[in-house]
Every structure is written in structure tokens, then in C-alpha cells.
Protein backbone atom coordinates (compact mmCIF):
# COMPACT_ATOMS: atom_id res chain seq x y z
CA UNK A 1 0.00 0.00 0.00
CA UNK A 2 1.29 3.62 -0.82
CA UNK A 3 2.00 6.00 2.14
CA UNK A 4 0.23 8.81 2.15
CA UNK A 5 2.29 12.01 2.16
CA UNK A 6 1.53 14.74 4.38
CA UNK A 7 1.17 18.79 4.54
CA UNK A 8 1.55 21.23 7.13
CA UNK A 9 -0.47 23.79 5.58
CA UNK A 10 0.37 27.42 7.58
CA UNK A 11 -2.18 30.35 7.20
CA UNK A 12 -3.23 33.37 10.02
CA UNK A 13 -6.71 32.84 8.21
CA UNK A 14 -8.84 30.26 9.36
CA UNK A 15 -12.89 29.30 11.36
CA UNK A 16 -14.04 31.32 12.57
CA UNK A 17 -12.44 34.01 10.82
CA UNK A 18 -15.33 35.24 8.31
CA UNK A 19 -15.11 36.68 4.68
CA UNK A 20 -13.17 35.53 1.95
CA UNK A 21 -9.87 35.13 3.31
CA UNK A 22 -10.49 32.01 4.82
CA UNK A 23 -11.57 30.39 1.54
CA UNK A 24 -8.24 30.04 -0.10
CA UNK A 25 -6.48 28.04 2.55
CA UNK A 26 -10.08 25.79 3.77
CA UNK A 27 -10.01 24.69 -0.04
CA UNK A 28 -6.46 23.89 0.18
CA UNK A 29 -6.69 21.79 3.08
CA UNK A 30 -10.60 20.29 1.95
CA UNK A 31 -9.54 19.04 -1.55
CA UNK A 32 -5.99 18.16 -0.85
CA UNK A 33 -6.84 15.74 1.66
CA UNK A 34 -9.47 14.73 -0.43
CA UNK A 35 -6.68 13.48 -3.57
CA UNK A 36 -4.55 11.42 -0.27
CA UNK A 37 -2.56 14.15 1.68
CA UNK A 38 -2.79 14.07 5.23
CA UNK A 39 -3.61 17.65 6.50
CA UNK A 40 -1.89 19.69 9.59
CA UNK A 41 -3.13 23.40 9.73
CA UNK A 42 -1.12 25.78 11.54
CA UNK A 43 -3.04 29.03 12.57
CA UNK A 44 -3.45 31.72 15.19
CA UNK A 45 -5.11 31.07 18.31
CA UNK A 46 -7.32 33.47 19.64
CA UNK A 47 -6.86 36.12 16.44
CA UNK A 48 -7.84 39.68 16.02
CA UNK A 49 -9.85 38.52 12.64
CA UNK A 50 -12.34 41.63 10.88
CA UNK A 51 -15.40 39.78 10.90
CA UNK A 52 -16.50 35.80 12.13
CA UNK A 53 -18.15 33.44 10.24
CA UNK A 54 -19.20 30.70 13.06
CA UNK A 55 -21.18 28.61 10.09
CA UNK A 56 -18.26 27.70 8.64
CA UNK A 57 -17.03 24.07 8.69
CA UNK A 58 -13.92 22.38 8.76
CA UNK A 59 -13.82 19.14 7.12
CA UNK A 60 -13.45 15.86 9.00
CA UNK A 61 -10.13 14.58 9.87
CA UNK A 62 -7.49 17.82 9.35
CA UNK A 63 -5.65 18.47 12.38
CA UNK A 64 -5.60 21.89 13.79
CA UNK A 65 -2.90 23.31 15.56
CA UNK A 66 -2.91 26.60 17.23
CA UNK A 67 -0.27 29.03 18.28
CA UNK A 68 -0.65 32.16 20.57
CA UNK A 69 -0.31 35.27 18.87
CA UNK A 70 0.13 38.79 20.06
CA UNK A 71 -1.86 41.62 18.04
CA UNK A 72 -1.69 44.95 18.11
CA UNK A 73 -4.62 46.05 17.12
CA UNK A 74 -6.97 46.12 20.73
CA UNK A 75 -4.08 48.72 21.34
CA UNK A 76 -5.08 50.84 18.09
CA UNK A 77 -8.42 50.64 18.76
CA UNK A 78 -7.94 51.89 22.34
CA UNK A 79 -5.40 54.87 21.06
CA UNK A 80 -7.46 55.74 17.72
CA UNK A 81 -10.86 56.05 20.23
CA UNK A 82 -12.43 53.31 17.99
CA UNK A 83 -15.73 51.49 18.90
CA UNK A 84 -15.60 47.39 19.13
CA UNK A 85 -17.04 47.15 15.71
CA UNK A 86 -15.24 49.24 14.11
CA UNK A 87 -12.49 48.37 11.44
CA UNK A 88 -8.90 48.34 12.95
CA UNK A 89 -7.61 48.21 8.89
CA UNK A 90 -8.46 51.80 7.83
CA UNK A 91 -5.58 51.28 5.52
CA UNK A 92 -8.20 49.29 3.16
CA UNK A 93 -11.48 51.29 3.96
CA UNK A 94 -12.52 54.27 5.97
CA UNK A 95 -15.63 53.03 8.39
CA UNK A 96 -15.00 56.82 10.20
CA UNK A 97 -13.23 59.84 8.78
CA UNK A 98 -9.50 59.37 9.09
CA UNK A 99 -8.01 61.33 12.03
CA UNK A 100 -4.01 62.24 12.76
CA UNK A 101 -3.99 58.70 14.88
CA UNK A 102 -5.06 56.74 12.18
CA UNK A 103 -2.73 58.36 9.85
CA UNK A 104 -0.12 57.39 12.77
CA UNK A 105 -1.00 53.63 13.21
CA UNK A 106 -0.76 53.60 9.38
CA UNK A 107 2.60 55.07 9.44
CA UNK A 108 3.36 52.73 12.61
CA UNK A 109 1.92 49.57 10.76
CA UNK A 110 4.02 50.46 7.56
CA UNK A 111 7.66 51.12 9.43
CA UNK A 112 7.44 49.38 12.18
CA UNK A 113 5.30 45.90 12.12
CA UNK A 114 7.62 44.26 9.37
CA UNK A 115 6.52 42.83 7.74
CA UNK A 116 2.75 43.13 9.12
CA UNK A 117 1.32 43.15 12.55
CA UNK A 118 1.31 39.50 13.22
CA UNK A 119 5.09 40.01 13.39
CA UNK A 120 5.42 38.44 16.94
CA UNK A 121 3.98 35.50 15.74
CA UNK A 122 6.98 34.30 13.84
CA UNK A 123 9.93 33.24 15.93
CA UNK A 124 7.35 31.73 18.75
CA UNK A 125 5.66 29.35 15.71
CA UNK A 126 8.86 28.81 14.08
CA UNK A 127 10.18 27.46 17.48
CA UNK A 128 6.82 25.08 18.13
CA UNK A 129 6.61 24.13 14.45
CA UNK A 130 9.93 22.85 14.85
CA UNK A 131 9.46 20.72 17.73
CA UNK A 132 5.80 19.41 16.89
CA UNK A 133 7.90 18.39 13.68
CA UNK A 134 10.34 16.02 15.56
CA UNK A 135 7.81 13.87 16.28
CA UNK A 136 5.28 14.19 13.79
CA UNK A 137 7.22 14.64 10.16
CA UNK A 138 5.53 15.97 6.96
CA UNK A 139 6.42 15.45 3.54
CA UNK A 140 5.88 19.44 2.52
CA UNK A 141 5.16 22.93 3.81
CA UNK A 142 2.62 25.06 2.32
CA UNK A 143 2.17 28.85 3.69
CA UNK A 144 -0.29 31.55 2.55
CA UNK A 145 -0.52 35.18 2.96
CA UNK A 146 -0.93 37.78 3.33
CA UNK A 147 -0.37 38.73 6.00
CA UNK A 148 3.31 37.82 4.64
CA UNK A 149 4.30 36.72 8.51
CA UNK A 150 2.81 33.43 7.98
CA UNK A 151 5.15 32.99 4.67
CA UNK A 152 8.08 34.18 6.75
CA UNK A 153 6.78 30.93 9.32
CA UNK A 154 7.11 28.96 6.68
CA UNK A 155 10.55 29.33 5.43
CA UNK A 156 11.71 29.84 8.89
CA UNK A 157 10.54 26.15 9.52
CA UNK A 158 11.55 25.05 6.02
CA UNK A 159 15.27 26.19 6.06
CA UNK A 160 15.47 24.55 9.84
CA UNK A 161 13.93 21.26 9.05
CA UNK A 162 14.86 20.94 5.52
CA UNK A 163 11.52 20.91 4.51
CA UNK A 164 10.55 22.00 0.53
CA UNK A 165 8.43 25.08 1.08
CA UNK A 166 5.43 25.86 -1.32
CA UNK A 167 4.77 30.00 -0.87
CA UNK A 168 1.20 30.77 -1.84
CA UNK A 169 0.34 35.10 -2.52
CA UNK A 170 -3.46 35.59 -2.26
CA UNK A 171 -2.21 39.22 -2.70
CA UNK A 172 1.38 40.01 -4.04
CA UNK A 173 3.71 41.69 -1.27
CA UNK A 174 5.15 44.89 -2.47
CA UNK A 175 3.82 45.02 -5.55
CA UNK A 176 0.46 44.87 -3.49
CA UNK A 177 -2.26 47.92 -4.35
CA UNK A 178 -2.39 48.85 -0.78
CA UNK A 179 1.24 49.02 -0.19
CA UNK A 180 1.67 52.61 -1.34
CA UNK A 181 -0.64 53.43 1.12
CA UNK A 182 1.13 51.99 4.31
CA UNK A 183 3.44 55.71 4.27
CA UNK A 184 6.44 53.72 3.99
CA UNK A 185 9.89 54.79 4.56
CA UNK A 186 13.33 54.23 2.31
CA UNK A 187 14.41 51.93 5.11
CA UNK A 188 11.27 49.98 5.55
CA UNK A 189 11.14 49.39 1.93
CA UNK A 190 14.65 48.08 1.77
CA UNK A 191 13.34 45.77 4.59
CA UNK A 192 10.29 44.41 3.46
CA UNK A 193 11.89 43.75 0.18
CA UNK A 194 14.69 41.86 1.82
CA UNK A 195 12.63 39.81 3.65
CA UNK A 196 10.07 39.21 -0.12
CA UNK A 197 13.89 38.10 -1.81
CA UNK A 198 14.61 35.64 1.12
CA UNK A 199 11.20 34.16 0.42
CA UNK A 200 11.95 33.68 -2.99
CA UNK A 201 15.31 32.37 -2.93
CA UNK A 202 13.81 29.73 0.09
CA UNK A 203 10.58 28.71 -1.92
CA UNK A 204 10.59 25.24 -3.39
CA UNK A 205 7.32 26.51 -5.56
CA UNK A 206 5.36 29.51 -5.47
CA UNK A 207 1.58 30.22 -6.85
CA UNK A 208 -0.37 33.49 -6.98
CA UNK A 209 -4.13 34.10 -7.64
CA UNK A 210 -3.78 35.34 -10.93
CA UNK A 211 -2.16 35.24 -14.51
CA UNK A 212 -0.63 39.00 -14.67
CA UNK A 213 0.14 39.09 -10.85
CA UNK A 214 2.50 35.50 -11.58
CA UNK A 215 4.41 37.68 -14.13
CA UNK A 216 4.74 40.35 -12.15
CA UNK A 217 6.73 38.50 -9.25
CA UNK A 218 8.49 37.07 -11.92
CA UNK A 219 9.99 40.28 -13.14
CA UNK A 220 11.12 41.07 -9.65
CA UNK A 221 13.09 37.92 -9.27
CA UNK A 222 10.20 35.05 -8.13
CA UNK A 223 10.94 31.90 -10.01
CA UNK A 224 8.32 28.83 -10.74
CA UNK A 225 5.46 31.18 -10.06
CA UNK A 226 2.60 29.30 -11.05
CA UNK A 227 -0.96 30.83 -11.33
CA UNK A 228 -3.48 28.98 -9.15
CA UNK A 229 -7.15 31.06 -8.96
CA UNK A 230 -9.38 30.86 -6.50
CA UNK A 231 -12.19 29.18 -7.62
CA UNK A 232 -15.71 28.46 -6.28
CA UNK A 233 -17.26 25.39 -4.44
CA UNK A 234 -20.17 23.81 -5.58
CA UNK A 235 -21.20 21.92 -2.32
CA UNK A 236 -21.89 26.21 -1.47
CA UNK A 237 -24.62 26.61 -3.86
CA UNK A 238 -26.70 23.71 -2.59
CA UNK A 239 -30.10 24.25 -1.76
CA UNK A 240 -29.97 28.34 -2.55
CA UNK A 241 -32.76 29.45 -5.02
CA UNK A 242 -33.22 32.95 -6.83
CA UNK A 243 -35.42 35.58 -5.92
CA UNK A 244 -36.16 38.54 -8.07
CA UNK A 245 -39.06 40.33 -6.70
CA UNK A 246 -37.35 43.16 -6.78
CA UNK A 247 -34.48 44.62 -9.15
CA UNK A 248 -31.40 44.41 -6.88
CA UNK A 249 -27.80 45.78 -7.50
CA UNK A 250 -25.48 43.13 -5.04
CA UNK A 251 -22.49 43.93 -3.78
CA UNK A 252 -20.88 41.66 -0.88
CA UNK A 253 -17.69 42.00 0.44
CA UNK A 254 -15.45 45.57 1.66
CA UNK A 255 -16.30 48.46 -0.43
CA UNK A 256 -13.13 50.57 0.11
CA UNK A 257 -12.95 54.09 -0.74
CA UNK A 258 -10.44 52.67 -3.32
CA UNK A 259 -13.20 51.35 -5.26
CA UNK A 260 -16.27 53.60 -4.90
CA UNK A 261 -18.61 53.85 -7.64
CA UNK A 262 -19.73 57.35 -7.45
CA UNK A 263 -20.52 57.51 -11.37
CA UNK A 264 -23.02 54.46 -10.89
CA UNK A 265 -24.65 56.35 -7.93
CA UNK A 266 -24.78 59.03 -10.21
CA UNK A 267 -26.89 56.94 -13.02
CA UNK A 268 -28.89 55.25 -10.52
CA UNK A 269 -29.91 58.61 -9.00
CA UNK A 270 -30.60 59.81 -12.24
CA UNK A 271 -32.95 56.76 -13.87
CA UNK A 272 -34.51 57.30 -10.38
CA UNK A 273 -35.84 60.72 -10.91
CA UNK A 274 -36.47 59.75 -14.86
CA UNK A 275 -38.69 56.75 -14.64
CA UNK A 276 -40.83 55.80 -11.76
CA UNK A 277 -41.21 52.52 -12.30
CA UNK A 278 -37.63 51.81 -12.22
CA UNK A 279 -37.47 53.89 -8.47
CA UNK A 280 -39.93 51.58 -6.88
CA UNK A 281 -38.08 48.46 -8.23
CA UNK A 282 -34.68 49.10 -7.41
CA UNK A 283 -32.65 47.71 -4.28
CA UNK A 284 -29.02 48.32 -4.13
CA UNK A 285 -27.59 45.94 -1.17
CA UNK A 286 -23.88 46.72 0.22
CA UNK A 287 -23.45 43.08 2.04
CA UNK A 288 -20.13 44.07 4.11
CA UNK A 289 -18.34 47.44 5.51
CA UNK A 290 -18.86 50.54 3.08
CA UNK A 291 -16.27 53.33 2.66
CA UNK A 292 -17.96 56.25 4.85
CA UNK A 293 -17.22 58.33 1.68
CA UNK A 294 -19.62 56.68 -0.69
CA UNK A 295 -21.93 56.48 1.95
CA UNK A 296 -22.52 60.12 2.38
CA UNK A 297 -22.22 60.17 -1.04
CA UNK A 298 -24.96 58.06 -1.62
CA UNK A 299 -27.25 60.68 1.18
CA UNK A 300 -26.49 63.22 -0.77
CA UNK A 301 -27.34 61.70 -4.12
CA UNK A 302 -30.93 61.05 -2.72
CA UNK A 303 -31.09 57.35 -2.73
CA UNK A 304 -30.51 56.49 0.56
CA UNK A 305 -33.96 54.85 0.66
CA UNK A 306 -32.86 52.52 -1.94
CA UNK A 307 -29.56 51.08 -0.89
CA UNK A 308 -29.45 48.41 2.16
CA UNK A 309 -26.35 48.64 4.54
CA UNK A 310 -26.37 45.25 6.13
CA UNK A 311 -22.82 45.31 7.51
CA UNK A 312 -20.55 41.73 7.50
CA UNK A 313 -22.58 38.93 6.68
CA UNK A 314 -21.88 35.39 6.96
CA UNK A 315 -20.48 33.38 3.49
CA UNK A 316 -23.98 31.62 3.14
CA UNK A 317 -26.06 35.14 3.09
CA UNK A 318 -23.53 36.74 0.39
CA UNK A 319 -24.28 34.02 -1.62
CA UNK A 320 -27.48 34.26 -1.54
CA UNK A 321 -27.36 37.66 -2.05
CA UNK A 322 -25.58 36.96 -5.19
CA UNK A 323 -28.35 34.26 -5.98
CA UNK A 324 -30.91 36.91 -5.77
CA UNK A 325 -29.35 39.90 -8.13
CA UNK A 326 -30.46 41.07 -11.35
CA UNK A 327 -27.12 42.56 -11.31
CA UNK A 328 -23.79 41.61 -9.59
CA UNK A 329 -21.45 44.84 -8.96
CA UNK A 330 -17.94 43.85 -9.12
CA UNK A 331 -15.42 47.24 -8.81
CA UNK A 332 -12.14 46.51 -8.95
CA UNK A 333 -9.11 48.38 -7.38
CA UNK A 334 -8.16 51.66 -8.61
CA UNK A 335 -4.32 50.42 -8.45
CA UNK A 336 -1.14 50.01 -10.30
CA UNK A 337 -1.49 46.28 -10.70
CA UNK A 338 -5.34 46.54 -10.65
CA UNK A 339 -4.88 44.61 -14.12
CA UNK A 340 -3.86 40.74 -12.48
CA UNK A 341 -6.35 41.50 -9.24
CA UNK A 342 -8.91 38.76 -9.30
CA UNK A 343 -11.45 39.56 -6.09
CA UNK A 344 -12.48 35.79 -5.18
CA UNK A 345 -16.38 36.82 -5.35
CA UNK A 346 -15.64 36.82 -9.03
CA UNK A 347 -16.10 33.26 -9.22
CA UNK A 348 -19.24 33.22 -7.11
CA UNK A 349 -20.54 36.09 -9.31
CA UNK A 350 -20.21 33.63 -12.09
CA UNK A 351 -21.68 30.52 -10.63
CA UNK A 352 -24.54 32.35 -9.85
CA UNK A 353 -25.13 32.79 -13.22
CA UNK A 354 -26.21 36.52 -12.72
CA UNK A 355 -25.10 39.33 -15.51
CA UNK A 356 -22.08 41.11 -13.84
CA UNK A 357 -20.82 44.88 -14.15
CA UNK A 358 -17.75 45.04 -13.71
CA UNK A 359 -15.66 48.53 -13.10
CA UNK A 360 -12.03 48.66 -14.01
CA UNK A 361 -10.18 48.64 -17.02
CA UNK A 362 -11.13 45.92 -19.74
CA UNK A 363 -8.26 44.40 -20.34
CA UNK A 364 -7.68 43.22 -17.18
CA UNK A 365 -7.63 39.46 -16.27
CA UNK A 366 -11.05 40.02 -14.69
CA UNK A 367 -12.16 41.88 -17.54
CA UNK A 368 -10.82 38.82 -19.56
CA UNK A 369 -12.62 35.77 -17.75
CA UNK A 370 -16.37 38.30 -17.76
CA UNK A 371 -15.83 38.22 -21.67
CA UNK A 372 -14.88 34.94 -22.04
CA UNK A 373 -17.56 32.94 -19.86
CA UNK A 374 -20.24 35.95 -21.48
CA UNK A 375 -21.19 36.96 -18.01
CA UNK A 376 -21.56 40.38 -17.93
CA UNK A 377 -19.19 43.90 -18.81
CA UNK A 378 -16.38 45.36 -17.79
CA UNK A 379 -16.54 49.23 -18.02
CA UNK A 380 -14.83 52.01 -16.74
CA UNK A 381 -15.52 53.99 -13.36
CA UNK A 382 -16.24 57.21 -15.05
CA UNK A 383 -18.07 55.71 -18.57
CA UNK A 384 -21.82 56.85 -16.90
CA UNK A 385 -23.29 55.88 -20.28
CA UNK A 386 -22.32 52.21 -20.50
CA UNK A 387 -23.32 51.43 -16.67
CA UNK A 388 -26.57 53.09 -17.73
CA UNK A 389 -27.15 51.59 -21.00
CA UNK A 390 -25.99 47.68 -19.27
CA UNK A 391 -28.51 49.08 -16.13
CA UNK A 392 -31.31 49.46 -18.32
CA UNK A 393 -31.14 46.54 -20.64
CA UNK A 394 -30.50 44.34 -17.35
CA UNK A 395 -34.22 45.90 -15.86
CA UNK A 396 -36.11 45.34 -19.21
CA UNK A 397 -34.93 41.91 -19.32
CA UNK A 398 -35.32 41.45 -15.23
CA UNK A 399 -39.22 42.99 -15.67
CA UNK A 400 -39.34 40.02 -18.60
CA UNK A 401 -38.15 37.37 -16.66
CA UNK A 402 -35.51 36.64 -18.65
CA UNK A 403 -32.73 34.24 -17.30
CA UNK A 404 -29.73 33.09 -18.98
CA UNK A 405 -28.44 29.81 -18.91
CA UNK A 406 -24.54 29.17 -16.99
CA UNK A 407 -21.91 29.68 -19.81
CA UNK A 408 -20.09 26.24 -19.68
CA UNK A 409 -16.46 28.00 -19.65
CA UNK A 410 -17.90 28.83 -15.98
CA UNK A 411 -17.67 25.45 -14.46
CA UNK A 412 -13.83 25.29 -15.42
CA UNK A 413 -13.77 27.96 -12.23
CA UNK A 414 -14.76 25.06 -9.92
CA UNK A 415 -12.39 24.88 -6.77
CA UNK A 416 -11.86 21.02 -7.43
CA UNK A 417 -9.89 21.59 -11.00
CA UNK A 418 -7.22 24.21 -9.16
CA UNK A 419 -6.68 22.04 -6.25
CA UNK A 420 -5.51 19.57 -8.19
CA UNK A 421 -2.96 21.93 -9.74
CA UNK A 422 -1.73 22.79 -6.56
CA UNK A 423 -1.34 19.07 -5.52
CA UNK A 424 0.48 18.42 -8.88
CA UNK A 425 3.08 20.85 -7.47
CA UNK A 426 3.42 19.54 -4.20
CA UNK A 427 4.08 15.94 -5.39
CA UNK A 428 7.08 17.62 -7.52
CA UNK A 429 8.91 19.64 -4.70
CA UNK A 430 8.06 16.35 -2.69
């Protein structure tokens, strides 16, 4: 009988951390152990996560360990006179005005937490790792980020057990659209890109989530960067059924002040005061935290009444949220290497088989899979007469009843076919 080889799959993300960052690694660890690897999870115990998702399972049979982890963020909320729920990231989206103290725990975060904020959790799980490894070997190391200190775990325990090290990016390092942002110093750069060099020198394999993204680490000295996307799970879809009593513009997930979409706020205020029957129709739902910006925004526009703030919502609502739009809003980063960032809702917005508007530029790999699974469009922020012409052709067609059949390209997106990619690798660095 063949052994089965083992993983020790490391990732800050995991239950009951909620929203999408949790997918990534869960599918890892579901489908690999599903093709014969025996699973180990290493994650933070007791995390500072943004939202919780307590639905979420875990399959049967992967081992979880859990290391104590010191976060700085109770401390920022404390300093920056933040409320509980309040986001501690105001880096990625403004849930309050900024003030000088979050402009100083961005400067802090950026300088001084290298090369995150879950810096102190490093050396401590590098140290356990190591010993929990003496008597129980693995075959392999896989580590996700960001945040990048759980890829720094994993070549830490790599290079001391002589373990091959697979590096998965859900989101490059500096090359990341948010990195700009983090008011970062000539020293700190040099630092943070010393520490992304050791990483690739020490990585047996690395993927990222998308096409453009792979080539960009490659042109900054990554080697075997293979592309491995995200994906969507069937099983997820089970038992959800659509609902179109009303015309509904989704969005779930952050809205960052990076990606508002005043111009479609614009036309929807607009075909609001022009037709009447498209006013008492329309529902706009923002299913996660909404850049205060757009908000007001949105008050002053006069459609307040028409757009539903539900706050963080667990994975099973958002997609049945998604089930229930006439149209799915999909607004991509207004970044330098916006072109290679695929949001992992994309592939739920395609399984659910509703049209999607995308905003961002066309030629983007987003833009690319929309056209070729005919899903939807991808437009620019500012082109206010394509998001009204796609609005209005969507709401004749949802006042018709019209539905449109799954483009088979879409099923290609299932999480099963990339998993298997990713286990392909791991049996060559084995």
C-alpha cells in the first residue's frame, strides 16, 4: 500500500475568521486531503480577525494546531478612540473619517510591524513548528498570505527542518495595491523587500491568484510562479434558489474608498428621478463594511432609501445575495497592478449565473474571464453611459423574466480543477 504524504499547511486565516480570506487556505486543506494528503493546519489562536463566520465548517479529519499570537490592534483601537465594531484596517477602507492617529497607526503599521502586525507570531511558531515536527514529520510545507508573517513561518521552519516550502500570494507583497498606502519609509522598503527576496530564494514553488500578478513577481526575481485562482465550491450553492421580486444591485464583500462607484450612484440617482417605475423596483444591497465616503455620497445623491447597509454577513447570506441579483457589482481596485487583481467573489458572481458589471479597465484578467464565460461587462468607473445603458437593458430583461443559462467556460472555475494543480506541485517539490 502507498503512504500517504503529508502537509503542514500554515495560514493566520482560518474558522471562525469570516469573509473571503479564509476560503483560499479551507479549499487547500478540503480538496488536498481529499486526492490522499494528510492535512496539519497551523493558525493563530485566539486572532484579532475583521469579521466571524461561526457557520463555517472544517472538514473531517485535518488536524488543527494553534499558536498564541500577540496583536496589536486592541491597542489601536484603544489609542485611535475606535468602537468594538469598528475596522482596525483603515488602511483598506474608511468606516470613520481618518483622524491624525489613524494616519499614525498607518505610518506605525508600515515602518514598524515588518513585515505586518502578526510580526510576533513568527519566531514563537517557528520554534513550536519545529518541535511538533520532531515527532510528527511531513512530507511538505505550504504557507499563505498575506499577512506575509505566515510565509516568513514557513521558510523559517523550512530552512530549519529541511523541509521543501510551497509560498502561496493571495495578494502580491510589495507590488500589493495597498502598499503605497502603508506611508512607507526608504528603510522599511529596503526591509520588506529583503525579507520578499529571502522568500523567494527559500521557496521550493510559489503560486499566486492570478495570470498578470504570476508575471509580475516574476519580473522582480520570483521563479516557478505558477498561477493557481481561486475558484468556487459547488457543495456552497446547494439548496440556494433565486429571488427577483425586486431589481437588486449586489455587492458583498469591503467596499473601500479605493473602489467607490460614485458615477453608478450618479446613473442610478438619475434613472430614479427619470422613470418611476424603475425607483420603486430598485434595491441596491452593500453586504459588508462601506467606505464612509460613498456612503454620504450616496445621502447626498438622494437614494438612501434605496440602498441596504447590512454590515458583515456570513459566506452563506452573500451568496445568496448573489443568488438573488439582477445585477452583480464587481469594482475593482483603482491600483497600479489593478490589471492581475482577481477579487475571489468573481467566481461566485459567475456561478450564480447573474449578468455582472464590472468597473475597471477591460483588459484586465477580470475583464478577460467576464468576456470569455459571457457573463456580464467590464466598463470604466467614469463611462456613466455604458453602466446606464448595461442598467437598463439588465431591468427590461429582469421585468421580462428573462434568465440566462450558466456559460459552460464557468464550471472550469470550480475549486476542485485548481486544487488539483496545486497538488500536482506539491508531489514535484516532494
Amino acid at each position: 500500500m502507498t503512504k500517504r504524504k503529508s502537509i503542514l499547511l500554515i495560514s493566520y486565516y482560518w474558522p471562525p475568521c469570516g469573509g473571503v480570506a479564509i476560503f483560499r487556505p479551507l479549499m487547500m486543506a478540503k480538496h488536498l486531503q481529499k486526492m490522499g494528503w494528510d492535512v496539519t493546519v497551523y493558525t493563530a489562536k485566539d486572532a484579532f480577525y475583521p469579521s466571524y463566520d461561526h457557520e463555517v465548517e472544517i472538514p473531517y479529519g485535518i488536524k488543527i494546531l494553534r499558536g498564541k499570537i500577540w496583536e496589536p490592534y486592541r491597542i489601536f483601537k484603544t489609542f485611535a478612540g475606535r468602537k468594538k465594531e469598528d475596522s482596525a484596517n483603515p488602511v483598506y477602507v474608511r468606516d470613520k473619517k481618518f483622524s491624525w492617529k489613524d494616519q499614525l497607526a498607518i505610518w506605525i503599521r508600515g515602518n514598524l510591524f515588518i513585515p505586518d502586525a502578526r510580526r510576533f507570531w513568527i519566531e514563537p511558531s517557528i520554534k513550536r513548528l519545529c518541535r511538533h515536527l520532531e515527532h510528527s514529520p511531513v512530507d511538505a510545507i505550504i504557507s499563505t498570505g498575506p499577512p506575509h508573517s505566515s510565509n516568513m513561518i514557513g521558510l523559517g521552519v523550512s530552512q530549519k527542518c529541511n523541509l521543501p516550502l510551497l509560498v502561496d500570494f493571495q495578494d502580491p507583497w510589495t507590488q500589493v495595491d495597498y502598499y503605497k498606502m502603508l506611508k512607507i519609509s526608504g528603510w522599511a522598503d529596503k526591509q520588506h523587500k529583503k525579507m520578499e527576496q529571502r522568500l523567494f530564494e527559500g521557496a521550493s514553488a510559489i503560486t499566486i491568484a492570478s495570470p498578470s500578478w504570476a508575471k509580475d513577481l516574476e519580473e522582480i526575481g520570483a521563479k516557478n510562479v505558477t498561477p493557481l485562482l481561486l475558484g468556487y465550491e459547488e457543495a456552497e450553492f446547494e439548496g440556494l434558489k433565486k429571488e427577483k421580486e425586486k431589481f437588486r444591485i449586489v455587492h458583498a464583500g469591503i467596499l473601500g474608498y479605493d473602489r467607490a462607484p460614485i458615477t453608478l450612484v450618479d446613473v442610478l440617482a438619475d434613472l430614479c428621478k427619470a422613470n418611476k417605475d424603475f425607483q420603486s423596483s430598485l434595491e441596491v444591497v452593500f453586504a459588508g463594511v462601506v467606505d464612509v465616503g460613498l456612503q454620504e455620497y450616496i445621502i447626498h445623491r438622494g437614494i438612501v432609501d434605496k440602498v441596504d447597509f447590512t454590515g458583515n454577513v456570513t459566506k452563506k447570506e452573500a451568496l445568496q445575495y448573489n443568488m438573488n441579483a439582477a445585477i452583480q457589482l464587481l469594482p475593482l481596485n483603482k491600483a497600479d497592478n489593478v490589471k492581475g487583481r482577481i477579487p475571489g467573489k468573481l467566481y461566485e458572481n459567475l456561478r450564480s449565473g447573474n449578468p455582472i458589471l464590472c468597473l475597471g479597465p477591460k483588459d484586465s484578467d477580470v475583464g478577460n474571464i467576464i468576456e470569455s464565460c459571457h457573463a456580464g461587462v467590464t466598463v470604466d468607473y467614469d463611462d456613466a453611459e455604458k453602466i446606464k445603458s448595461f442598467i437598463i437593458e439588465k431591468f427590461h430583461q429582469w421585468k421580462e423574466g428573462h434568465e440566462k443559462e450558466i456559460d459552460p467556460l464557468v464550471r472550469s472555475f470550480d475549486v476542485a480543477k485548481q486544487m488539483e494543480k496545486l497538488s500536482t506541485l506539491l508531489n514535484q517539490i516532494c
